[in-house]
PDB file of N, CA and C in Angstrom:
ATOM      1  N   UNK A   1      26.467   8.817  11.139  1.00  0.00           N
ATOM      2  CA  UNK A   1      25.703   8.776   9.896  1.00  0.00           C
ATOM      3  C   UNK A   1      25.444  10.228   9.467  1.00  0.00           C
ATOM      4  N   UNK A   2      25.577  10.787   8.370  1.00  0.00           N
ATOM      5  CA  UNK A   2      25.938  12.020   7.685  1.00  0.00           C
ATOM      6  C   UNK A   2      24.190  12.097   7.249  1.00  0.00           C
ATOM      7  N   UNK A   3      24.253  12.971   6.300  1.00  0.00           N
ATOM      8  CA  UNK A   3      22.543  13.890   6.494  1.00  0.00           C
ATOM      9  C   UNK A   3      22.378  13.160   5.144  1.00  0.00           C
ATOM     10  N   UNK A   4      23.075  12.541   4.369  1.00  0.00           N
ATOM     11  CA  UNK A   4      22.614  12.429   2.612  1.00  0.00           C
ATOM     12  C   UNK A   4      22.493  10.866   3.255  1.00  0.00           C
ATOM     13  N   UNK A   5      23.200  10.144   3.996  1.00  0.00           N
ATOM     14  CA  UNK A   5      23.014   8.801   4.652  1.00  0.00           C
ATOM     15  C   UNK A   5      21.394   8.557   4.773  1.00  0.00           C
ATOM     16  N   UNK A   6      21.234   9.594   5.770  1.00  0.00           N
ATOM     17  CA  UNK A   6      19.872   9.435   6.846  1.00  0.00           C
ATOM     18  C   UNK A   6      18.937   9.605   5.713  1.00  0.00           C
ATOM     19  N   UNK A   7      19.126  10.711   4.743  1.00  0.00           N
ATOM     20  CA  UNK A   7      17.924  10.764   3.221  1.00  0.00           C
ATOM     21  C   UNK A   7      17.800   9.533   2.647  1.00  0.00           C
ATOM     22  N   UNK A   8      18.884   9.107   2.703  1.00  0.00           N
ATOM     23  CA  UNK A   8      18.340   7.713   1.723  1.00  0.00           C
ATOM     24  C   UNK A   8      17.650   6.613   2.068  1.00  0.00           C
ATOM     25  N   UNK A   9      18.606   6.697   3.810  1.00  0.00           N
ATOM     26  CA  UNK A   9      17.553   5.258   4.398  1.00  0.00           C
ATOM     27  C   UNK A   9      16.622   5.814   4.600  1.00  0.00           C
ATOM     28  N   UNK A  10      15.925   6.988   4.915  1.00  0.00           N
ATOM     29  CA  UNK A  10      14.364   7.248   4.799  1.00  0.00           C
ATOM     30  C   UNK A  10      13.643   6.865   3.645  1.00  0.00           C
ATOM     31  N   UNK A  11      13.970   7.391   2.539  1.00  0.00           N
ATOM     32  CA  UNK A  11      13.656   6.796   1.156  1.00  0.00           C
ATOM     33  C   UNK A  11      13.763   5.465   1.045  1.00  0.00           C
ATOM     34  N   UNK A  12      14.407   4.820   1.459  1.00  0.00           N
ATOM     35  CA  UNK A  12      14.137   3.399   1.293  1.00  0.00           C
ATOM     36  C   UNK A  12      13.458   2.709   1.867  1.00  0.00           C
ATOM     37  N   UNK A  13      12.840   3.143   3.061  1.00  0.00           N
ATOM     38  CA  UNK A  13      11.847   2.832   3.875  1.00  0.00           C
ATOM     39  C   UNK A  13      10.333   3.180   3.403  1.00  0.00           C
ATOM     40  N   UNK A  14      10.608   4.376   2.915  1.00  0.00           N
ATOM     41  CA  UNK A  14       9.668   4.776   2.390  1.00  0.00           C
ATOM     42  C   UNK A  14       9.219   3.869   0.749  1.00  0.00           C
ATOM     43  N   UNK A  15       9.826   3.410   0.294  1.00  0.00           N
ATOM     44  CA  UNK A  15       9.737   2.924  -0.774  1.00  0.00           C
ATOM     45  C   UNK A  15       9.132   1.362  -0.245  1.00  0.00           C
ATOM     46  N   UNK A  16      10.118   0.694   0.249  1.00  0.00           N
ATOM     47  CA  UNK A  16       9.527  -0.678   0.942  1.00  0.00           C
ATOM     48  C   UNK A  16       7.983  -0.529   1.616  1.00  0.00           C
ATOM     49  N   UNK A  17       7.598   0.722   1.972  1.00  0.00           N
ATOM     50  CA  UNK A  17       6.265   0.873   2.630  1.00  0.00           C
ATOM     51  C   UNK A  17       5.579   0.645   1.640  1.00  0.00           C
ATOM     52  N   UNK A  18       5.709   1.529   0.563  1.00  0.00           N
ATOM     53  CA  UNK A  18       4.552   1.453  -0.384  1.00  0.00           C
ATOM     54  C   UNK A  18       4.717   0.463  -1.060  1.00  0.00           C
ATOM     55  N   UNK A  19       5.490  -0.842  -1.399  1.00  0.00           N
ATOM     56  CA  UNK A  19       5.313  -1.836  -2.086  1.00  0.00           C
ATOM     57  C   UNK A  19       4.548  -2.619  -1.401  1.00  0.00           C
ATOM     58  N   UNK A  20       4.744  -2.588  -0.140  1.00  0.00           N
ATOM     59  CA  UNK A  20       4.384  -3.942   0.737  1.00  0.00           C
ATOM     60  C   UNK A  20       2.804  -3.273   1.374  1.00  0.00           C
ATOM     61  N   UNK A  21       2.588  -1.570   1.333  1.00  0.00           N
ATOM     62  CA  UNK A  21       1.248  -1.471   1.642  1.00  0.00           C
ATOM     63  C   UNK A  21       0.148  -1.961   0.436  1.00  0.00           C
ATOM     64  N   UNK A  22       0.814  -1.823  -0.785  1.00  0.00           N
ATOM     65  CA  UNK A  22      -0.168  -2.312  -2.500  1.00  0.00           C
ATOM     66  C   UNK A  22      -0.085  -3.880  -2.217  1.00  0.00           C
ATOM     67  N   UNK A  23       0.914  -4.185  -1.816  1.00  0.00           N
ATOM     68  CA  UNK A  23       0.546  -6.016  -1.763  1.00  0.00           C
ATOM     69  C   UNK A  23      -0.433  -6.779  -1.035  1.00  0.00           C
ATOM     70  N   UNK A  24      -0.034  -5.678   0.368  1.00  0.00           N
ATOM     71  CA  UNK A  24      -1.337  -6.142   1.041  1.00  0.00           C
ATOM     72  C   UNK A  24      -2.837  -6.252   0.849  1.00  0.00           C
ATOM     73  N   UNK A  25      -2.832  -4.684   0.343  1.00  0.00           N
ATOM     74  CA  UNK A  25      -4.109  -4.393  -0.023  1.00  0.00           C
ATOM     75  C   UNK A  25      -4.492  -5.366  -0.913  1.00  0.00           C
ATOM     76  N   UNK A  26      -4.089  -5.575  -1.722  1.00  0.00           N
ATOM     77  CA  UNK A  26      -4.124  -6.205  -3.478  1.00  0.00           C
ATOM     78  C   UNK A  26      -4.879  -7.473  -2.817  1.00  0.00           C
ATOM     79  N   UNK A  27      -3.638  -8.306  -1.875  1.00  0.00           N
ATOM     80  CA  UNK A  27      -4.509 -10.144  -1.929  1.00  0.00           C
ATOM     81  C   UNK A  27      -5.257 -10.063  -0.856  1.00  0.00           C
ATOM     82  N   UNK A  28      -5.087  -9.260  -0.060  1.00  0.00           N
ATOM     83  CA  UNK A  28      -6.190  -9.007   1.004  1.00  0.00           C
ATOM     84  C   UNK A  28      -7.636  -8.963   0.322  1.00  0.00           C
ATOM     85  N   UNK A  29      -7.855  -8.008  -0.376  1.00  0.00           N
ATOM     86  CA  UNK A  29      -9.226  -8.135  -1.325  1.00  0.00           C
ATOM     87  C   UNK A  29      -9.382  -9.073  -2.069  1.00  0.00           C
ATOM     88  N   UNK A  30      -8.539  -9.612  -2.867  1.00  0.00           N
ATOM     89  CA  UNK A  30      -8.639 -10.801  -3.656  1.00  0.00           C
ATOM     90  C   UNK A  30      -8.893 -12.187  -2.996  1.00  0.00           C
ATOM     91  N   UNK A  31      -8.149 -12.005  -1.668  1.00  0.00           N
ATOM     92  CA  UNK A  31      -8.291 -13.171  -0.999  1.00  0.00           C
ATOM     93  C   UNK A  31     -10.118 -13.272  -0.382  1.00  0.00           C
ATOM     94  N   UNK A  32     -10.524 -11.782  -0.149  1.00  0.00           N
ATOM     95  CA  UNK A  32     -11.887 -12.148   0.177  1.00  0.00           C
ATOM     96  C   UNK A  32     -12.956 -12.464  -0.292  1.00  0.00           C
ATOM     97  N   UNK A  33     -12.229 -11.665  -2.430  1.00  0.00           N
ATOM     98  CA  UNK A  33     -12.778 -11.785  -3.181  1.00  0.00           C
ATOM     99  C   UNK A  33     -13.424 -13.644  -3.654  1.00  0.00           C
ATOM    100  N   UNK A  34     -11.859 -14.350  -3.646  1.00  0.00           N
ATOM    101  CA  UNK A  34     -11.915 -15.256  -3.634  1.00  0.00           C
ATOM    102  C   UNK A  34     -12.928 -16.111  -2.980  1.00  0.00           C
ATOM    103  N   UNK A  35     -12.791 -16.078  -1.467  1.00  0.00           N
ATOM    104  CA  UNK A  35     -13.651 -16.622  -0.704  1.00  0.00           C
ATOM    105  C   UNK A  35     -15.073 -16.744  -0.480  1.00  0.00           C
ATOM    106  N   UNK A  36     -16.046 -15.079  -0.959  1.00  0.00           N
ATOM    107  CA  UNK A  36     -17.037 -14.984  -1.642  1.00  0.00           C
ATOM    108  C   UNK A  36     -17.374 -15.770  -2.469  1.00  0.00           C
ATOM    109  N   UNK A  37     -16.429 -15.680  -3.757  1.00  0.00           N
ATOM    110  CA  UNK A  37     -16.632 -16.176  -4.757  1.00  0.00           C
ATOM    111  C   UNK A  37     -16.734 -18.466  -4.755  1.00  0.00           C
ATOM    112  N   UNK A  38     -15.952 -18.631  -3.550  1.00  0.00           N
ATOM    113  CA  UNK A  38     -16.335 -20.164  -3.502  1.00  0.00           C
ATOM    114  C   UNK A  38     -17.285 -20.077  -2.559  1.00  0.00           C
ATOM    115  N   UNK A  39     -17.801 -19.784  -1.751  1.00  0.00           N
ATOM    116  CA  UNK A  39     -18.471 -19.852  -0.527  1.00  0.00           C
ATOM    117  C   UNK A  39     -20.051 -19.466  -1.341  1.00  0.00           C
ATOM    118  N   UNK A  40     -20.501 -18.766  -2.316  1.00  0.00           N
ATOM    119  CA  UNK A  40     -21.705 -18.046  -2.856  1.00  0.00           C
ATOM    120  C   UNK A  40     -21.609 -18.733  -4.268  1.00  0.00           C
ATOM    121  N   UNK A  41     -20.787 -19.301  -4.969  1.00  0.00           N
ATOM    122  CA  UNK A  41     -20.479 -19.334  -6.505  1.00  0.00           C
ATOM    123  C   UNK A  41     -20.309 -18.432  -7.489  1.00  0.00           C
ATOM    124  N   UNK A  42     -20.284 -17.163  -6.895  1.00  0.00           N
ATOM    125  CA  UNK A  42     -20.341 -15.918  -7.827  1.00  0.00           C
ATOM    126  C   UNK A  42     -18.869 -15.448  -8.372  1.00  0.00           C
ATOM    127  N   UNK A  43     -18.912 -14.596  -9.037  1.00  0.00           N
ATOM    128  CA  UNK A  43     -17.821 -13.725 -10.125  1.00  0.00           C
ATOM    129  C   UNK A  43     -17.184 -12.697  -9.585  1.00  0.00           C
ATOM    130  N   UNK A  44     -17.092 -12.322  -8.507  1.00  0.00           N
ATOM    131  CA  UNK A  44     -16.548 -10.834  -7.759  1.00  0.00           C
ATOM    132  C   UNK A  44     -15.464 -10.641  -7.380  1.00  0.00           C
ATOM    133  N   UNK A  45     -14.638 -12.023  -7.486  1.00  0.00           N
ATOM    134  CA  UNK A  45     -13.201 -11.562  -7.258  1.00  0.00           C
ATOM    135  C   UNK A  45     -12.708 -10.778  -7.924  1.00  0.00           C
ATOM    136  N   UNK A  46     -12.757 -10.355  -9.398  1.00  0.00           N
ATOM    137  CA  UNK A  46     -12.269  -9.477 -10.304  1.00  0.00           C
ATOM    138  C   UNK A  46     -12.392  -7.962  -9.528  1.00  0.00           C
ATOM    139  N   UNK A  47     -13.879  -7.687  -9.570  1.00  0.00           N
ATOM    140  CA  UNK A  47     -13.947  -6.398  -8.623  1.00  0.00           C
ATOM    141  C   UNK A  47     -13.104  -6.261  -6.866  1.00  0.00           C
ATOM    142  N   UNK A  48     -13.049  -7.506  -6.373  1.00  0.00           N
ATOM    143  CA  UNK A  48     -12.498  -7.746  -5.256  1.00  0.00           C
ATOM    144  C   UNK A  48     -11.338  -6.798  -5.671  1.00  0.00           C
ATOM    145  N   UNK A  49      -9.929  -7.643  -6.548  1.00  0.00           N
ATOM    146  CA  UNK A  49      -8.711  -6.796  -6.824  1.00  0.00           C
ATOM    147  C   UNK A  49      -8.869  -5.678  -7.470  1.00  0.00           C
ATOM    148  N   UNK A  50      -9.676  -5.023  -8.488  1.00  0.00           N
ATOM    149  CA  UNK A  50     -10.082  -3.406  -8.842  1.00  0.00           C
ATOM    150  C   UNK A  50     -10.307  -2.506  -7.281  1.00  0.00           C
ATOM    151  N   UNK A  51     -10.945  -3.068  -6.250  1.00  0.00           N
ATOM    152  CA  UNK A  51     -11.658  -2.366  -5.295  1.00  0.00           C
ATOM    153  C   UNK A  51      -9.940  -2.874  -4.532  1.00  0.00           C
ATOM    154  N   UNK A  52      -8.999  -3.696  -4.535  1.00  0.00           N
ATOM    155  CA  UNK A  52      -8.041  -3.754  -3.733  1.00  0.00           C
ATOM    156  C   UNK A  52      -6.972  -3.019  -4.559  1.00  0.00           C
ATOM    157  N   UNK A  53      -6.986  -2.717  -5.862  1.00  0.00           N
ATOM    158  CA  UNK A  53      -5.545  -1.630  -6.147  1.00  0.00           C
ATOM    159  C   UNK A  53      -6.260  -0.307  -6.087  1.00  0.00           C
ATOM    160  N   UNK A  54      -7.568  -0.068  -5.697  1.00  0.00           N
ATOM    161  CA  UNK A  54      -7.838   1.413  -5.515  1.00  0.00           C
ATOM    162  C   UNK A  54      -7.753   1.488  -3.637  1.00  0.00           C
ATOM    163  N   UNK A  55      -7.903   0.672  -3.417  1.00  0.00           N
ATOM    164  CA  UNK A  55      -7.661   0.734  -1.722  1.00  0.00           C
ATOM    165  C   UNK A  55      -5.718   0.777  -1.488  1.00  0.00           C
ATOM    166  N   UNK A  56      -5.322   0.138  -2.293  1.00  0.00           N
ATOM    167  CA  UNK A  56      -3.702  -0.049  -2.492  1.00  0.00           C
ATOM    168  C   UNK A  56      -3.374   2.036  -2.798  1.00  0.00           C
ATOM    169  N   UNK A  57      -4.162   2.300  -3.678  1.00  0.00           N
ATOM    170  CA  UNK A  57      -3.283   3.672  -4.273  1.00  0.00           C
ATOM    171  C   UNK A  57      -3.804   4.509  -3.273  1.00  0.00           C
ATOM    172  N   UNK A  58      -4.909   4.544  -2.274  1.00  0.00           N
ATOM    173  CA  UNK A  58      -5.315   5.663  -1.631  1.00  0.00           C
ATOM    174  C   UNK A  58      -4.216   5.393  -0.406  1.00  0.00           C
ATOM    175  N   UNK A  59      -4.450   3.925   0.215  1.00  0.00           N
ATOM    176  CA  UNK A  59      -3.198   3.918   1.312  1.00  0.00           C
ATOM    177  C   UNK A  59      -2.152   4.656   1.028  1.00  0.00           C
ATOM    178  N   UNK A  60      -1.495   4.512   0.216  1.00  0.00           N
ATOM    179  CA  UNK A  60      -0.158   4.509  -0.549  1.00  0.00           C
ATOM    180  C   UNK A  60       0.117   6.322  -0.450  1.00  0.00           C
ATOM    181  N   UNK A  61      -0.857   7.070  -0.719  1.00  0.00           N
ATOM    182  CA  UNK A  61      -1.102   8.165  -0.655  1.00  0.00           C
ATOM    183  C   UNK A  61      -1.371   9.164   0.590  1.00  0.00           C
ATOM    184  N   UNK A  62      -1.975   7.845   1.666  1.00  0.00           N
ATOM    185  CA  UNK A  62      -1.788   8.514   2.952  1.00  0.00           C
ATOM    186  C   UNK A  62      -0.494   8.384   3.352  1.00  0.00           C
ATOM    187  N   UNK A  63       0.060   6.931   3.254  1.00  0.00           N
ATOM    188  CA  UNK A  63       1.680   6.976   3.405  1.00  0.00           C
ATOM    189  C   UNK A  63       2.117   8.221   3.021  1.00  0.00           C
ATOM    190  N   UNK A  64       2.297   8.535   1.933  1.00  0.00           N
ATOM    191  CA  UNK A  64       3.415   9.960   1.415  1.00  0.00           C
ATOM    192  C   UNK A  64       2.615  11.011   2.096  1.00  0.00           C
ATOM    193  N   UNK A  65       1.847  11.386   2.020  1.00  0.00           N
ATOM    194  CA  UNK A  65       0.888  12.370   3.007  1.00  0.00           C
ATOM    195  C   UNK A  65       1.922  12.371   4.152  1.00  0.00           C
ATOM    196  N   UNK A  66       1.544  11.927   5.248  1.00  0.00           N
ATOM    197  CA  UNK A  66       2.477  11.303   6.271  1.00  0.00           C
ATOM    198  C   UNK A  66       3.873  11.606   6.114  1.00  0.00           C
ATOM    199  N   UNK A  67       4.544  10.985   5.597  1.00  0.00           N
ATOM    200  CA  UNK A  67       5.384  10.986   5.366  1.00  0.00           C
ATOM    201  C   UNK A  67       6.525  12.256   5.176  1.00  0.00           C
ATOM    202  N   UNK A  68       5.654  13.453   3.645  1.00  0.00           N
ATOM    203  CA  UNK A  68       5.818  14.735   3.393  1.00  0.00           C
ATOM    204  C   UNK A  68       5.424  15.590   4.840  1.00  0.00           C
ATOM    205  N   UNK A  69       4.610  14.973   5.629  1.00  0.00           N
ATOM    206  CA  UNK A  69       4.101  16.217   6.539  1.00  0.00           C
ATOM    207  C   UNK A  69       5.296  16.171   8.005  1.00  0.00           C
ATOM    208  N   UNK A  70       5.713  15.075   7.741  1.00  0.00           N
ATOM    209  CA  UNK A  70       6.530  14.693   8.633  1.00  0.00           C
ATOM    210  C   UNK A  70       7.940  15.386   8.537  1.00  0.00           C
ATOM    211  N   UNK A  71       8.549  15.260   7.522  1.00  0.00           N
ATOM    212  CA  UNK A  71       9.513  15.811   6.402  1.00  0.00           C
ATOM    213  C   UNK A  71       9.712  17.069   6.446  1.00  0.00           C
ATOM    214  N   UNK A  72       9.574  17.848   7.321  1.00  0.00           N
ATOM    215  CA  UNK A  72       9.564  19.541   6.704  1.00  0.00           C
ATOM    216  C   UNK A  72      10.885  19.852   6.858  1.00  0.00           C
ATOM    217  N   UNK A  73      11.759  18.971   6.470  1.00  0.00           N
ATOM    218  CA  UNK A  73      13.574  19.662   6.559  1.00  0.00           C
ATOM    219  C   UNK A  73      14.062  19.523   8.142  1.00  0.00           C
ATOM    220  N   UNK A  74      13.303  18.882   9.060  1.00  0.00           N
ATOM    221  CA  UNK A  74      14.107  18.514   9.959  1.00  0.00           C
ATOM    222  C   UNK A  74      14.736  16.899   9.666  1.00  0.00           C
ATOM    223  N   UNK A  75      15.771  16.798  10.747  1.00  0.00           N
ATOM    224  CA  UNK A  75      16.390  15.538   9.926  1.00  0.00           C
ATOM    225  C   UNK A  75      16.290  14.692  11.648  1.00  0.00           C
TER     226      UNK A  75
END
């Protein structure tokens, strides 16, 4: 496997991370949001998913963090 090979499947890994770390986050909160919301009768799932795509973009951000620090041109 050649060096422009190994770049890409990193990148693609890297890409699959961050979709599937925002998904999680996303119904993970919503799902608790949800559950609050039948278990109490209240309205908070909305904030549930606001408070789960800001938990989605900070993960997402330690990923590339990570990721870049990892990255310094060794292969």
């Amino acid at each position: 496997m050649n060096n422009n090979e190994h770049q890409v499947l990193k990148m693609l890994f890297l890409i699959t991370q961050i979709g599937i770390t925002m998904l999680v986050t996303i119904f993970l909160s919503m799902g608790i949001g949800y559950l609050i919301d039948k278990y109490f009768g209240t309205k908070f799932m909305v904030w549930f998913i606001v408070l789960g795509v800001c938990a989605g973009f900070r993960s997402v951000a330690i990923v590339i963090k990570r990721f870049i620090g990892n990255d310094n041109g060794k292969s």
